[in-house]
C-alpha atoms as a PDB file:
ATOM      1  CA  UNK A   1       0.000   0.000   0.000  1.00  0.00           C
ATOM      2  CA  UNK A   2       1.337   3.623  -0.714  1.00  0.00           C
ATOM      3  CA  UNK A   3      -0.505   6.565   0.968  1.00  0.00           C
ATOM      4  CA  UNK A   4      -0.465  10.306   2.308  1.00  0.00           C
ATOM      5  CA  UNK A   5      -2.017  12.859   3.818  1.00  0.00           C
ATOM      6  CA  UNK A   6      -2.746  16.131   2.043  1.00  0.00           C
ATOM      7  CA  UNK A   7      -4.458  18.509   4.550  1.00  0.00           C
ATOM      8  CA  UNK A   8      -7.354  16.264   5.774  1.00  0.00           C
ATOM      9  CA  UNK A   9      -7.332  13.649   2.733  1.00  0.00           C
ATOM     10  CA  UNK A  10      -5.844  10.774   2.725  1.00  0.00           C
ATOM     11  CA  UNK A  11      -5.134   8.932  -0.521  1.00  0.00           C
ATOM     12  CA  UNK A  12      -3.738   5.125  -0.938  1.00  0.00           C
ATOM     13  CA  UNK A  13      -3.217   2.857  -3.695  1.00  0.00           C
ATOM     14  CA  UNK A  14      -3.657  -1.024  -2.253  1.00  0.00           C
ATOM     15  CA  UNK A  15      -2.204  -3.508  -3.813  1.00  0.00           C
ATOM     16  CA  UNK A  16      -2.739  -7.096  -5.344  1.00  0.00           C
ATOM     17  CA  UNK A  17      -4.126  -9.424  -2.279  1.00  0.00           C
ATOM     18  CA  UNK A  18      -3.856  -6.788   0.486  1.00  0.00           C
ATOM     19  CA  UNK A  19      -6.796  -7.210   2.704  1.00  0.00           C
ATOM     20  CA  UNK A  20      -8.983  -4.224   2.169  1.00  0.00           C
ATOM     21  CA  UNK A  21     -10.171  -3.877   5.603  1.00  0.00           C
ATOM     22  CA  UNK A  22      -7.143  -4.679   7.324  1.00  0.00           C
ATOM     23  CA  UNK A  23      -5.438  -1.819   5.688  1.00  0.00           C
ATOM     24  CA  UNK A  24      -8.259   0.523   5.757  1.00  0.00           C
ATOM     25  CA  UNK A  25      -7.864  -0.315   9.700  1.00  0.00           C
ATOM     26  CA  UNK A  26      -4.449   0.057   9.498  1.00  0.00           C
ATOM     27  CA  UNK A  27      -5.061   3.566   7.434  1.00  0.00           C
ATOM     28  CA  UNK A  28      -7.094   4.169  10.646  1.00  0.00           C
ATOM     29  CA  UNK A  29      -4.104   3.858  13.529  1.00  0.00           C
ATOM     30  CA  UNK A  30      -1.597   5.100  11.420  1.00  0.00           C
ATOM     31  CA  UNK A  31      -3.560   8.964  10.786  1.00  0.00           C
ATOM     32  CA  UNK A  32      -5.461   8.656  14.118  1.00  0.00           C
ATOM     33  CA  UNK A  33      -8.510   8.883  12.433  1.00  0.00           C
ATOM     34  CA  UNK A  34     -11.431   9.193  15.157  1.00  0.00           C
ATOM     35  CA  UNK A  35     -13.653  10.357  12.548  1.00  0.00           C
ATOM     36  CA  UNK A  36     -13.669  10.033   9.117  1.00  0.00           C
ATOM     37  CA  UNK A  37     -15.586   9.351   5.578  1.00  0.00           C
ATOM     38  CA  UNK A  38     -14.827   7.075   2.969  1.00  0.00           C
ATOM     39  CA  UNK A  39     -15.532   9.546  -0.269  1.00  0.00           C
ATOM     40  CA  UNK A  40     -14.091   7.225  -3.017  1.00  0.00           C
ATOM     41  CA  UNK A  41     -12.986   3.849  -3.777  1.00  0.00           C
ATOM     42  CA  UNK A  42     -12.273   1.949  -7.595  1.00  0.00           C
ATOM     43  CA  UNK A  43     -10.569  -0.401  -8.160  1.00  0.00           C
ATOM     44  CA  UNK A  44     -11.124  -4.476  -8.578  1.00  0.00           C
ATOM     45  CA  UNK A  45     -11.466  -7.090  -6.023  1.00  0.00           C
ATOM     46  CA  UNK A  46     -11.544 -10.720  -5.289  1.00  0.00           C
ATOM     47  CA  UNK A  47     -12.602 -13.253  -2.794  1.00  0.00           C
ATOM     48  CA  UNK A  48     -15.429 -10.859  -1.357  1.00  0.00           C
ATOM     49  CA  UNK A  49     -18.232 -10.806   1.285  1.00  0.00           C
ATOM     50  CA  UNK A  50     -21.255  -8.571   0.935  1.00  0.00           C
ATOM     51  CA  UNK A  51     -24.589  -8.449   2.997  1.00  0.00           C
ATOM     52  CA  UNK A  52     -27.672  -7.356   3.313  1.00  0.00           C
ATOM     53  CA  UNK A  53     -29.082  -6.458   7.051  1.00  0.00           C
ATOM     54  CA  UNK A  54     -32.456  -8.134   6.959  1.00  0.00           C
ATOM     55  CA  UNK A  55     -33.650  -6.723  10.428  1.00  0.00           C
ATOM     56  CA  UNK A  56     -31.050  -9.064  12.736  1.00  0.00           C
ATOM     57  CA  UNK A  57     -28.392 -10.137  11.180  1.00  0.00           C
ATOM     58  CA  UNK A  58     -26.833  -9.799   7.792  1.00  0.00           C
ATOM     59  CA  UNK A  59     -27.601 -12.180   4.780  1.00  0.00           C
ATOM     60  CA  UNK A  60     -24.318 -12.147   2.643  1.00  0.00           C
ATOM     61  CA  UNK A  61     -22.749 -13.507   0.200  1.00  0.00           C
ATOM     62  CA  UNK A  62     -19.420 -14.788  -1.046  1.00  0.00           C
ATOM     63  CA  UNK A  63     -17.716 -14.569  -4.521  1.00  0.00           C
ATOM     64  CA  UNK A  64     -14.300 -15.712  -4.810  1.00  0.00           C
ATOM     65  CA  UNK A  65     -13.704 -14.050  -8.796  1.00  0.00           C
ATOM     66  CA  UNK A  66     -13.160 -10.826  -9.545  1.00  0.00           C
ATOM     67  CA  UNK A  67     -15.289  -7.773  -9.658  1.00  0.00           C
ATOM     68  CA  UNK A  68     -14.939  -4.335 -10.380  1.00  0.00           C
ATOM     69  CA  UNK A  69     -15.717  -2.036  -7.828  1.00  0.00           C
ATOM     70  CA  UNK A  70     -17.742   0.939  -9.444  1.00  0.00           C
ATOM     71  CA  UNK A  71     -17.783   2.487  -6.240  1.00  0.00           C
ATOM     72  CA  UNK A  72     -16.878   2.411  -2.073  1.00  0.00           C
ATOM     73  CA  UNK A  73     -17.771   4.798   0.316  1.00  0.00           C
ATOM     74  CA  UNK A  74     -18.537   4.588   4.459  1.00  0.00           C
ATOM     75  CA  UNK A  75     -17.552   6.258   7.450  1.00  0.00           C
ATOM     76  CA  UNK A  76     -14.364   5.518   9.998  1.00  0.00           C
ATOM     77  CA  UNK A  77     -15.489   5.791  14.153  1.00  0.00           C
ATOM     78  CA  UNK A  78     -13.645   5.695  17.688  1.00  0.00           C
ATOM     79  CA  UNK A  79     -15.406   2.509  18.445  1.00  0.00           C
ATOM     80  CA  UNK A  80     -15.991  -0.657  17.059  1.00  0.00           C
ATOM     81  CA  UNK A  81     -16.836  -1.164  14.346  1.00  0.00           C
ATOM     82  CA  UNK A  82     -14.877   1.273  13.188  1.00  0.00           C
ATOM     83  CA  UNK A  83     -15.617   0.650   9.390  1.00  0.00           C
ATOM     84  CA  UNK A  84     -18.808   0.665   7.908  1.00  0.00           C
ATOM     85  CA  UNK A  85     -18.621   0.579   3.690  1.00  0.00           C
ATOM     86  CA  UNK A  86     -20.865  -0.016   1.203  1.00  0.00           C
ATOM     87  CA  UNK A  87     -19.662  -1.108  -2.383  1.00  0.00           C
ATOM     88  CA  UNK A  88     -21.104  -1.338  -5.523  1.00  0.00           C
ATOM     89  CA  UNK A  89     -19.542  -4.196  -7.806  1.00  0.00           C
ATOM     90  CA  UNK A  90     -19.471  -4.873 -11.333  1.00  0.00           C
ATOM     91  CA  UNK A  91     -19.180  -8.577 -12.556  1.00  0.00           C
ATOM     92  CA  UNK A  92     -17.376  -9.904 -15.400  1.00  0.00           C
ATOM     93  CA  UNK A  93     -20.810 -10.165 -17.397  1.00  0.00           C
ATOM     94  CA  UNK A  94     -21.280  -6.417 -16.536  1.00  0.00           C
ATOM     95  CA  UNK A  95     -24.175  -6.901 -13.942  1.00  0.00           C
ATOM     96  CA  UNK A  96     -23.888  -4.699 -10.536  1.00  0.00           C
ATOM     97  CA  UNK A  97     -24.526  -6.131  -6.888  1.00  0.00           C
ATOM     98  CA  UNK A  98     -23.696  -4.169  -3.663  1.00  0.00           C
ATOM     99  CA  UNK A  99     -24.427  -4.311  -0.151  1.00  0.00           C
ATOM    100  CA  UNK A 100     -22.401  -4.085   3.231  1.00  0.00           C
ATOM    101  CA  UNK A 101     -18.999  -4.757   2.698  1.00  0.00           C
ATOM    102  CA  UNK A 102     -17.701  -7.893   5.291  1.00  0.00           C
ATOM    103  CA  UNK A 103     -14.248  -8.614   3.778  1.00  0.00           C
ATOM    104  CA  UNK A 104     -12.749  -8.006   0.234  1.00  0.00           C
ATOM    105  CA  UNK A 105      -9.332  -8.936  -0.839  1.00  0.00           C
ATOM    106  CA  UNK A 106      -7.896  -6.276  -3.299  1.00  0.00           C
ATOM    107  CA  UNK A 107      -6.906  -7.629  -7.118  1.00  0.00           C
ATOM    108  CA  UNK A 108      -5.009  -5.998  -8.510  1.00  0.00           C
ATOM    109  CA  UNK A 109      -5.450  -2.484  -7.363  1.00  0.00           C
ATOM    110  CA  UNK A 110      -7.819  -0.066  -4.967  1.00  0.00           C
ATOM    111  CA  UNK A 111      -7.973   3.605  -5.527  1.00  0.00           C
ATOM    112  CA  UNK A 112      -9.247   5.544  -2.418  1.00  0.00           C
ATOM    113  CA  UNK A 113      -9.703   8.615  -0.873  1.00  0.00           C
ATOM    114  CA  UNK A 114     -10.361   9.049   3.062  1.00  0.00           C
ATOM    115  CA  UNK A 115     -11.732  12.869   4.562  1.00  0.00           C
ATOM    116  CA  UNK A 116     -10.259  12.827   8.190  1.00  0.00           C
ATOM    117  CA  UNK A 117     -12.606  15.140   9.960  1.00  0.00           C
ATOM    118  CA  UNK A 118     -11.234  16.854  13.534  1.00  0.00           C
ATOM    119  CA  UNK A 119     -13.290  15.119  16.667  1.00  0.00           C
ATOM    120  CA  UNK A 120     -14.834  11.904  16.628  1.00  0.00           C
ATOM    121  CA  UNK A 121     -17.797  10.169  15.507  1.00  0.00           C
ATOM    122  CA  UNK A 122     -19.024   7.297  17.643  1.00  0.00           C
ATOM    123  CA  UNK A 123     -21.436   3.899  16.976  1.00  0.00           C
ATOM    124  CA  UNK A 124     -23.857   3.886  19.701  1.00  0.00           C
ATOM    125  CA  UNK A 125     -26.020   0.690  19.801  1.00  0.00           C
ATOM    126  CA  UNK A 126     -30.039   1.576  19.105  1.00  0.00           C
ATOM    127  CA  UNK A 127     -32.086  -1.820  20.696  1.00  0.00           C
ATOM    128  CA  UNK A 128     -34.753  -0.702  18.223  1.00  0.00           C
ATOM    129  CA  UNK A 129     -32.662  -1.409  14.840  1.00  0.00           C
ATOM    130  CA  UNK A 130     -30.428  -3.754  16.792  1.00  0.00           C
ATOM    131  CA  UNK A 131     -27.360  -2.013  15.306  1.00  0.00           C
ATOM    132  CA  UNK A 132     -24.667   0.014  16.122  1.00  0.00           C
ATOM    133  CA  UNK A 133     -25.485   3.518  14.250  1.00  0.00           C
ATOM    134  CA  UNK A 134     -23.770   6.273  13.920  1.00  0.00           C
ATOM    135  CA  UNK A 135     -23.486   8.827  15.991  1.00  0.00           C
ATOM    136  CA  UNK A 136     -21.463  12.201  14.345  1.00  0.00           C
ATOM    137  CA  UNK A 137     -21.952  14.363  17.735  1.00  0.00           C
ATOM    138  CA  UNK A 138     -20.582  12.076  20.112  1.00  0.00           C
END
């Protein structure tokens, strides 16, 4: 992965099989980002997870070829989870499925672009949704 910081955006290239969420994490520690929004993402990736929260839990699926992601964009917290990204992904035969993002493994390149906002954001879990929302005033 190559990155920097230009004021408050950070911009990486990953790499062929980096884990995308490991380094997005890892994007995460190394800026101290306590809040943040994922504005962009392209790229292509492999061996992927996305779900679908059906009130509970989240219905997912897996697809081990590669797809090409058309787009990527979520928000960094404090607190776990710290990620939360939704992609939109192009098969091979051209036809788009998206959802939550679980785990993706990068092939052979990400493009992204990270807005580190000053203060934090926080996930504060609503018994209603059973989920951990978002909180930007926290």
């Amino acid at each position: 992965m190559k990155h920097r910081i230009d004021k408050n955006f950070i911009i990486a290239k990953l790499d062929k099989d980096e884990d995308l969420m490991f380094q997005l994490e890892n994007l995460a520690v190394l800026y101290n980002i306590n809040a943040g929004i994922i504005l962009t993402g392209i790229g292509m990736l492999k061996n992927f997870e996305v779900g679908y929260f059906n009130g509970s839990n989240y219905d997912s699926i897996n697809i081990n070829e590669r797809y090409e992601l058309v787009s990527m964009h979520g928000s960094i917290t404090k607190n776990e989870p710290r990620l939360h990204i939704h992609v939109g992904l192009a098969s091979p035969k051209k036809e788009l499925i998206g959802g939550h993002l679980i785990r993706a493994t990068v092939d052979p390149l990400v493009e992204l672009t990270i807005l580190k906002i000053d203060g934090s954001f926080s996930r504060v879990y609503n018994p209603e949704t059973n989920l951990k929302e978002f909180d930007p005033v926290i």
